[in-house]
Protein backbone atom coordinates (compact mmCIF):
# COMPACT_ATOMS: atom_id res chain seq x y z
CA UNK A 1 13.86 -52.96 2.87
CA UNK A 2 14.99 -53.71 -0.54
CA UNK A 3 18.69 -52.27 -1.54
CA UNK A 4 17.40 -50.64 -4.56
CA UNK A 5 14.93 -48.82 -2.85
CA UNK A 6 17.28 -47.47 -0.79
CA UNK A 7 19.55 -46.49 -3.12
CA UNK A 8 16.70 -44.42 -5.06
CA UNK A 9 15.89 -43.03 -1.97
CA UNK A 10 19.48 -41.38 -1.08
CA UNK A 11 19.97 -40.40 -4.89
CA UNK A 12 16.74 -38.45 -4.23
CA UNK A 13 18.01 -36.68 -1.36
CA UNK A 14 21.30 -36.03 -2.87
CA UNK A 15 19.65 -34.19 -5.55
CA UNK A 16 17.97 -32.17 -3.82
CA UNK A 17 20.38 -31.28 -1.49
CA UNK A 18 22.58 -30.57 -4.80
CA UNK A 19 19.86 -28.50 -6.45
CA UNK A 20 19.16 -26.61 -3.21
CA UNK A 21 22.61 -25.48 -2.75
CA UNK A 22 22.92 -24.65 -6.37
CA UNK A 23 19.60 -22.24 -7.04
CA UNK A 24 20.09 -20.61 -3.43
CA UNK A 25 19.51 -17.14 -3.71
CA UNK A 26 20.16 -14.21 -1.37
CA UNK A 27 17.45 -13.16 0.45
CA UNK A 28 16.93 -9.33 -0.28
CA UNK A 29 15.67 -6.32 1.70
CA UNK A 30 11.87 -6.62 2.43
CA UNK A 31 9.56 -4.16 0.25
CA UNK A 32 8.70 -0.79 1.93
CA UNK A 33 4.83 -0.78 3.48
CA UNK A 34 2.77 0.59 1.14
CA UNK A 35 0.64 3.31 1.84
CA UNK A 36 -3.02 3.69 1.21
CA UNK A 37 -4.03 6.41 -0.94
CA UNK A 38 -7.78 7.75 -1.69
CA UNK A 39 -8.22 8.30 -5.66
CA UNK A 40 -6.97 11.77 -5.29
CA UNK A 41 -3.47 11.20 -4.04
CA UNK A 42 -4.21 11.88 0.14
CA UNK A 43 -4.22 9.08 2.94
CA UNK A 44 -6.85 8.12 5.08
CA UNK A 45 -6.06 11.14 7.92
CA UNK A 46 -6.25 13.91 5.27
CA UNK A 47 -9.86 13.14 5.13
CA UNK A 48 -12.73 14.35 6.92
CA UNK A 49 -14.83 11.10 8.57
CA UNK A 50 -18.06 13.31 9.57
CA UNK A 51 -18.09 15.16 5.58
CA UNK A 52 -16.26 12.60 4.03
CA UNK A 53 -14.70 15.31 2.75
CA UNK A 54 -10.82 15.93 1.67
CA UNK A 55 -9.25 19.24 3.68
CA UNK A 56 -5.89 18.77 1.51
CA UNK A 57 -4.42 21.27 -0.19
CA UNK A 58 -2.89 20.85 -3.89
CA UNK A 59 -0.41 22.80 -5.71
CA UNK A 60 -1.60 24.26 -9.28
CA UNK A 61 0.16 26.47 -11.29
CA UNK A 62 -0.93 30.06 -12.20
CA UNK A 63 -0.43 32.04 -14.77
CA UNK A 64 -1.46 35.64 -16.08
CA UNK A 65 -3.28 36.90 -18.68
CA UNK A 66 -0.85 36.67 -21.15
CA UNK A 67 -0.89 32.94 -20.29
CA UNK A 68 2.73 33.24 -18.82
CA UNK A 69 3.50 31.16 -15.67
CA UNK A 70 3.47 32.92 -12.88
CA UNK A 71 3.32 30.91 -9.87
CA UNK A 72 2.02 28.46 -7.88
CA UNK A 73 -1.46 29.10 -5.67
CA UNK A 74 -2.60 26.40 -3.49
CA UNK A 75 -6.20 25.02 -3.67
CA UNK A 76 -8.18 22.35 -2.13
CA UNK A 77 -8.46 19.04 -3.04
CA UNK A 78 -12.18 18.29 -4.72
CA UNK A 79 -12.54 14.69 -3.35
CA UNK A 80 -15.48 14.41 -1.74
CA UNK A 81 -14.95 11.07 -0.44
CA UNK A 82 -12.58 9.13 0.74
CA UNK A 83 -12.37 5.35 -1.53
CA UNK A 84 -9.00 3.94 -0.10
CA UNK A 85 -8.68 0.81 1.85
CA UNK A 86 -10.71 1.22 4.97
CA UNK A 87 -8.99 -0.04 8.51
CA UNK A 88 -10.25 -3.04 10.03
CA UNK A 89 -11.13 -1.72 13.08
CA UNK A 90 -14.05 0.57 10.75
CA UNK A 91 -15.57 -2.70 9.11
CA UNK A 92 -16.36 -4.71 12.17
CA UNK A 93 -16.60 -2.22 14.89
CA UNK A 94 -18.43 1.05 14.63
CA UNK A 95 -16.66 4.32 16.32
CA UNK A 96 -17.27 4.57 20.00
CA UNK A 97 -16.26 8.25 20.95
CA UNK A 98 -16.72 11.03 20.41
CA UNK A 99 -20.49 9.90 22.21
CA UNK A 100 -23.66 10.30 20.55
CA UNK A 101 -26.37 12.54 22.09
């Protein structure tokens, strides 16, 4: 081999070896799992599979007839299907139990 070539070979390493040690940066905490949500705020087990409905209950506030707050009642949810992320297991493989008559 030529000496040059050699020569542009090492400077090549030594920078980046230099510029490797210089722009390290400290690995931080990995971000939390995020959970999937349906459009109206619930996960995937708040829903009904057979109705497709949502069985969740929401907080409203409630006021009287002089329009003063009064409270909160609780109400269910009005989805009436869930539009999350479906699991894997759902797109490839149908459900085997409960067993269909």
């Amino acid at each position: 081999m030529d000496p040059i070539s050699l020569v542009v070979g090492a400077a090549l390493l030594g920078a980046g070896f230099v510029a490797g040690r210089l722009g390290h940066r400290r690995r931080s905490a990995p971000p939390p799992p995020v959970t999937p949500l349906c459009g109206c705020g619930h996960t995937l087990s708040q829903h009904d599979t057979d109705s497709n409905t949502c069985y969740a209950e929401l907080r409203r506030d409630t006021y009287d007839k002089r329009g003063r707050w009064s409270g909160h009642s609780w109400v269910p949810c009005t989805c009436r299907q869930y539009v999350g992320p479906r699991p894997i297991d759902e797109v490839f493989v149908p459900r085997v139990l409960p067993p269909s008559d």
